[in-house]
C-alpha atoms as a PDB file:
ATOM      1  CA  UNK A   1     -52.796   5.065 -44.353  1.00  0.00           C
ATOM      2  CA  UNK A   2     -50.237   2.571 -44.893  1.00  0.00           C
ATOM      3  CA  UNK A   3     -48.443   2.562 -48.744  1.00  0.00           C
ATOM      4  CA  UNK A   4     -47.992  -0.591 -50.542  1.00  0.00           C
ATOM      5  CA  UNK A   5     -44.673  -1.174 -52.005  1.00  0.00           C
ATOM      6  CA  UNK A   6     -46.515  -0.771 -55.397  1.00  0.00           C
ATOM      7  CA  UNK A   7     -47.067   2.886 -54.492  1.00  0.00           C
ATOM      8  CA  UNK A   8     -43.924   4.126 -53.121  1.00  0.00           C
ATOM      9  CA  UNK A   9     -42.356   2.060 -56.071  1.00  0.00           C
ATOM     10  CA  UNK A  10     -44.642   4.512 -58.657  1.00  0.00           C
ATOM     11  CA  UNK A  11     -43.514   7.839 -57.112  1.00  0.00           C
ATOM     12  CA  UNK A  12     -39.911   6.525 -56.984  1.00  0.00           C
ATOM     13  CA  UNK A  13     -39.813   5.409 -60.261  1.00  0.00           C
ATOM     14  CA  UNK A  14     -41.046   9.476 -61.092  1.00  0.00           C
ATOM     15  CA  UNK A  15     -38.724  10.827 -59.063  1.00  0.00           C
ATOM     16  CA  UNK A  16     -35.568   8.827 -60.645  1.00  0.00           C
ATOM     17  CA  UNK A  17     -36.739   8.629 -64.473  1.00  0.00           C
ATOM     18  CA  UNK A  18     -37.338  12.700 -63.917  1.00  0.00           C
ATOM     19  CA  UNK A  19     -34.120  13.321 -61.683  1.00  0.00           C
ATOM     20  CA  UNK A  20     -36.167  14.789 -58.938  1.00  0.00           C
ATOM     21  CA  UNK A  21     -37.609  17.114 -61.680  1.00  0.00           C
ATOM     22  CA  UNK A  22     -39.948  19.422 -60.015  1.00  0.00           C
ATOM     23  CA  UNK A  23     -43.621  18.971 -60.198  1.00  0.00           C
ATOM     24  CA  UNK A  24     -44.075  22.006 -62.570  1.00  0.00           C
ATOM     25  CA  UNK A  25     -40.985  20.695 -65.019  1.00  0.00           C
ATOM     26  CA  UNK A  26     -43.002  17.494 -65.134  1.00  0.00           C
ATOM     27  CA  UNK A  27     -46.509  18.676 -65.961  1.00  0.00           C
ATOM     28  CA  UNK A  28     -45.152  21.151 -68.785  1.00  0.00           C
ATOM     29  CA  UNK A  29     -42.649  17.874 -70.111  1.00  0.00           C
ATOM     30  CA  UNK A  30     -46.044  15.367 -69.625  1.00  0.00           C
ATOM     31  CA  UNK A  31     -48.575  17.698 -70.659  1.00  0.00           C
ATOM     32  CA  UNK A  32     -50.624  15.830 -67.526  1.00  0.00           C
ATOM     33  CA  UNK A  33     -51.791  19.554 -65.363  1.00  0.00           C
ATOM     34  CA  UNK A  34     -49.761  20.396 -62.463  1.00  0.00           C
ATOM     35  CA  UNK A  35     -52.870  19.757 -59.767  1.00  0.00           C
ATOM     36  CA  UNK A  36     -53.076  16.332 -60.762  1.00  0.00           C
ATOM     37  CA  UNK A  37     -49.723  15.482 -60.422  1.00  0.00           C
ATOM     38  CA  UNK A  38     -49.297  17.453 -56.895  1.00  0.00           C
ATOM     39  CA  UNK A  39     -52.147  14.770 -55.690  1.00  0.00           C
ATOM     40  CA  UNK A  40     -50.165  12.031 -57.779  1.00  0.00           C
ATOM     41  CA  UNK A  41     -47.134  12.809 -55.371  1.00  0.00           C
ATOM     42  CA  UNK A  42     -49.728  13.126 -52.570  1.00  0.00           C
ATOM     43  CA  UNK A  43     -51.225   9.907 -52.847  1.00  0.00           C
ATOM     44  CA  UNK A  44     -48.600   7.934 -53.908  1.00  0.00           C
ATOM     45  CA  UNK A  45     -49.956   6.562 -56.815  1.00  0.00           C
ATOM     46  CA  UNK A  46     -49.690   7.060 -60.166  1.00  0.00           C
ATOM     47  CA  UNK A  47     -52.718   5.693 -63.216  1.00  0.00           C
ATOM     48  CA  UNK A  48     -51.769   3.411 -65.604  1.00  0.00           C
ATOM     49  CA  UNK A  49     -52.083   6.244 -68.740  1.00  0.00           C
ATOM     50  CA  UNK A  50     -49.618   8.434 -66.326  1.00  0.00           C
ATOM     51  CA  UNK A  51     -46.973   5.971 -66.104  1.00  0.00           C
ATOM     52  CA  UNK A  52     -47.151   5.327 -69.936  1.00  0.00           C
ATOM     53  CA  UNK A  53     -47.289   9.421 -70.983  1.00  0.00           C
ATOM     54  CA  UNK A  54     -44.477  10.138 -68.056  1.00  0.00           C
ATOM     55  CA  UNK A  55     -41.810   7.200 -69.834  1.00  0.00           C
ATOM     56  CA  UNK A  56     -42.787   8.436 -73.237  1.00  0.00           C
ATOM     57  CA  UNK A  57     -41.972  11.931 -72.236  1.00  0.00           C
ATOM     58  CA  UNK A  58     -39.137  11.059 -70.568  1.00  0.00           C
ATOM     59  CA  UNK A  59     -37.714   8.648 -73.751  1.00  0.00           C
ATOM     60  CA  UNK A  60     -38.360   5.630 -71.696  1.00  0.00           C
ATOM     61  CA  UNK A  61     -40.206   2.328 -73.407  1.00  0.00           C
ATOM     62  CA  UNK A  62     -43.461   2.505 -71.703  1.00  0.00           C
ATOM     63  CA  UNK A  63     -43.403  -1.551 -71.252  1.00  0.00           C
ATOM     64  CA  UNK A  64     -39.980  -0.786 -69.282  1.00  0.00           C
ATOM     65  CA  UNK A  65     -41.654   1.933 -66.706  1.00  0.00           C
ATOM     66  CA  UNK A  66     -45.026  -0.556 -66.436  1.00  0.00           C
ATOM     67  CA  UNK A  67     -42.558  -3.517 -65.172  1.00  0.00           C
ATOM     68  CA  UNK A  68     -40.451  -0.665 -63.194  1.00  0.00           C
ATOM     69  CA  UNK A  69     -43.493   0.207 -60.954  1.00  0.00           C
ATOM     70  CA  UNK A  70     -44.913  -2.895 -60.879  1.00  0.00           C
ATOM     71  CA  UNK A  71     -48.220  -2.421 -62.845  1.00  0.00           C
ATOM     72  CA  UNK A  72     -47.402  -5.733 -65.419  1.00  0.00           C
ATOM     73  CA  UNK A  73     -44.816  -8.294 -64.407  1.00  0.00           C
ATOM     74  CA  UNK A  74     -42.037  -9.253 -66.295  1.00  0.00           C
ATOM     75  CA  UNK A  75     -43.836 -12.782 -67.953  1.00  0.00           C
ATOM     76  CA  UNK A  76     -46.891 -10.790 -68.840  1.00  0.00           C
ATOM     77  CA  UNK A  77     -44.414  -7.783 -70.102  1.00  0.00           C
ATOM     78  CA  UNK A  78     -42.719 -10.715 -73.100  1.00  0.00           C
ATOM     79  CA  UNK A  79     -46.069 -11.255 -73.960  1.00  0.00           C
ATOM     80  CA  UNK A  80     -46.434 -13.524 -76.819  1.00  0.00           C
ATOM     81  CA  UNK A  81     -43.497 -14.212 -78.728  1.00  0.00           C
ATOM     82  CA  UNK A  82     -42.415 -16.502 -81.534  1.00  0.00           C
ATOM     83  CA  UNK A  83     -44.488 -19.044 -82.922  1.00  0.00           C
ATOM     84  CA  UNK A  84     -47.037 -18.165 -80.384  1.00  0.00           C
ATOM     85  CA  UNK A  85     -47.509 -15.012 -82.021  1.00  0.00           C
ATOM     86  CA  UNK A  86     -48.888 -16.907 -85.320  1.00  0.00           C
ATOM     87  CA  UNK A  87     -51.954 -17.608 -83.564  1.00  0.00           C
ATOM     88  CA  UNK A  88     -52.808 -14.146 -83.382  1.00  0.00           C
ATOM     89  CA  UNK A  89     -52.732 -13.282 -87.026  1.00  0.00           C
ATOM     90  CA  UNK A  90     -55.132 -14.195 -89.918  1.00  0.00           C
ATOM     91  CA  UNK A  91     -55.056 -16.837 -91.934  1.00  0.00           C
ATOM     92  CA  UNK A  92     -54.560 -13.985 -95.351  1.00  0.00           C
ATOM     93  CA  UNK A  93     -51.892 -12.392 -92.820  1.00  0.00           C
ATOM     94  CA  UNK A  94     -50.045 -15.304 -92.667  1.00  0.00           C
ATOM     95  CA  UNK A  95     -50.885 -16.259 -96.272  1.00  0.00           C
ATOM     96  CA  UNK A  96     -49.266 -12.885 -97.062  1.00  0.00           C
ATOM     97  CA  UNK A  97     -46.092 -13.139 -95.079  1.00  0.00           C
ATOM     98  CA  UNK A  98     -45.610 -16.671 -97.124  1.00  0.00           C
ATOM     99  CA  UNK A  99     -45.849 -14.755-100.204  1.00  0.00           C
ATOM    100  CA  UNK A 100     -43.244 -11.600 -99.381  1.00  0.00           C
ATOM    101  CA  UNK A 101     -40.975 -14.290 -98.151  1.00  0.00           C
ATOM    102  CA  UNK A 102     -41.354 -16.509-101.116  1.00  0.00           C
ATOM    103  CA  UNK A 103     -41.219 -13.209-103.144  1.00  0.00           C
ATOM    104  CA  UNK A 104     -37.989 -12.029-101.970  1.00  0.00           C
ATOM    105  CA  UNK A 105     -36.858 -15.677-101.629  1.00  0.00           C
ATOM    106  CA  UNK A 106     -35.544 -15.254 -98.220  1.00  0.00           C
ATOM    107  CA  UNK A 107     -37.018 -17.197 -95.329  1.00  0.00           C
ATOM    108  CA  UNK A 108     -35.674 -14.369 -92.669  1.00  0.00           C
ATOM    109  CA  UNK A 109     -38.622 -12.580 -90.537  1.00  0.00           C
ATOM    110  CA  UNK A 110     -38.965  -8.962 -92.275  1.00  0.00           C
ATOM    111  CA  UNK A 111     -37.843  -7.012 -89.108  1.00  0.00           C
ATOM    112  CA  UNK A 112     -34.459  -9.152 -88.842  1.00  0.00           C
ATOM    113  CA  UNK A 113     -34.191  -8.601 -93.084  1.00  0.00           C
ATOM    114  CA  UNK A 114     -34.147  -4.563 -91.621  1.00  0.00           C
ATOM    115  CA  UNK A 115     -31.709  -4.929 -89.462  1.00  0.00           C
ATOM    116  CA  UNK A 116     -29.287  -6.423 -91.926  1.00  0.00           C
ATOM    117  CA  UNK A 117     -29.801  -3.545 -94.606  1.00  0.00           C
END
């Protein structure tokens, strides 16, 4: 069977985030069982939930290692950012964002007010 480039991309993203960790190290790190990672390495391929437990294990962001082994591209990685992002939230959401801003009398976004403190 011939691999796709999206397969032997998976296994060598594992092999590099885990420096060529063994199978065994990996399953007790992951908590994923040792059999189903042996066929991971097998087939190639790696699930979606695997890449995303393996990066968290292995202090990676898990939006990072889904870009990395080409499950999610890079535009659908930023995902909505910005104003964009307003249309996602309730009206009271936004109503209450107004008010802690108004409140504090600051106009800056709370997480950039937390990286200032």
């Amino acid at each position: 069977m011939k691999q796709t480039g999206k397969q032997n991309g998976q296994i060598a993203w594992l092999r590099q985030i885990t420096h060529d960790d063994s199978i065994n190290s990996i399953a007790q790190r992951t908590n994923i069982p040792y059999a189903t990672l042996y066929k991971r390495f097998q087939s190639n391929e790696l699930t979606t939930n695997e890449i995303i437990i393996i990066a968290r294990s292995y202090g990676i962001n898990p939006i990072n290692a889904l870009v990395d082994t080409n499950v999610i591209t890079v535009d659908e990685a930023s995902g909505v950012r910005g104003n964009n992002s307003l249309r996602l939230c309730s009206i009271e959401s936004i109503a209450e964002e107004i008010v802690r801003r108004s409140n504090e009398g600051s106009n800056i976004p709370a997480a950039d007010l937390d990286s200032l403190r």
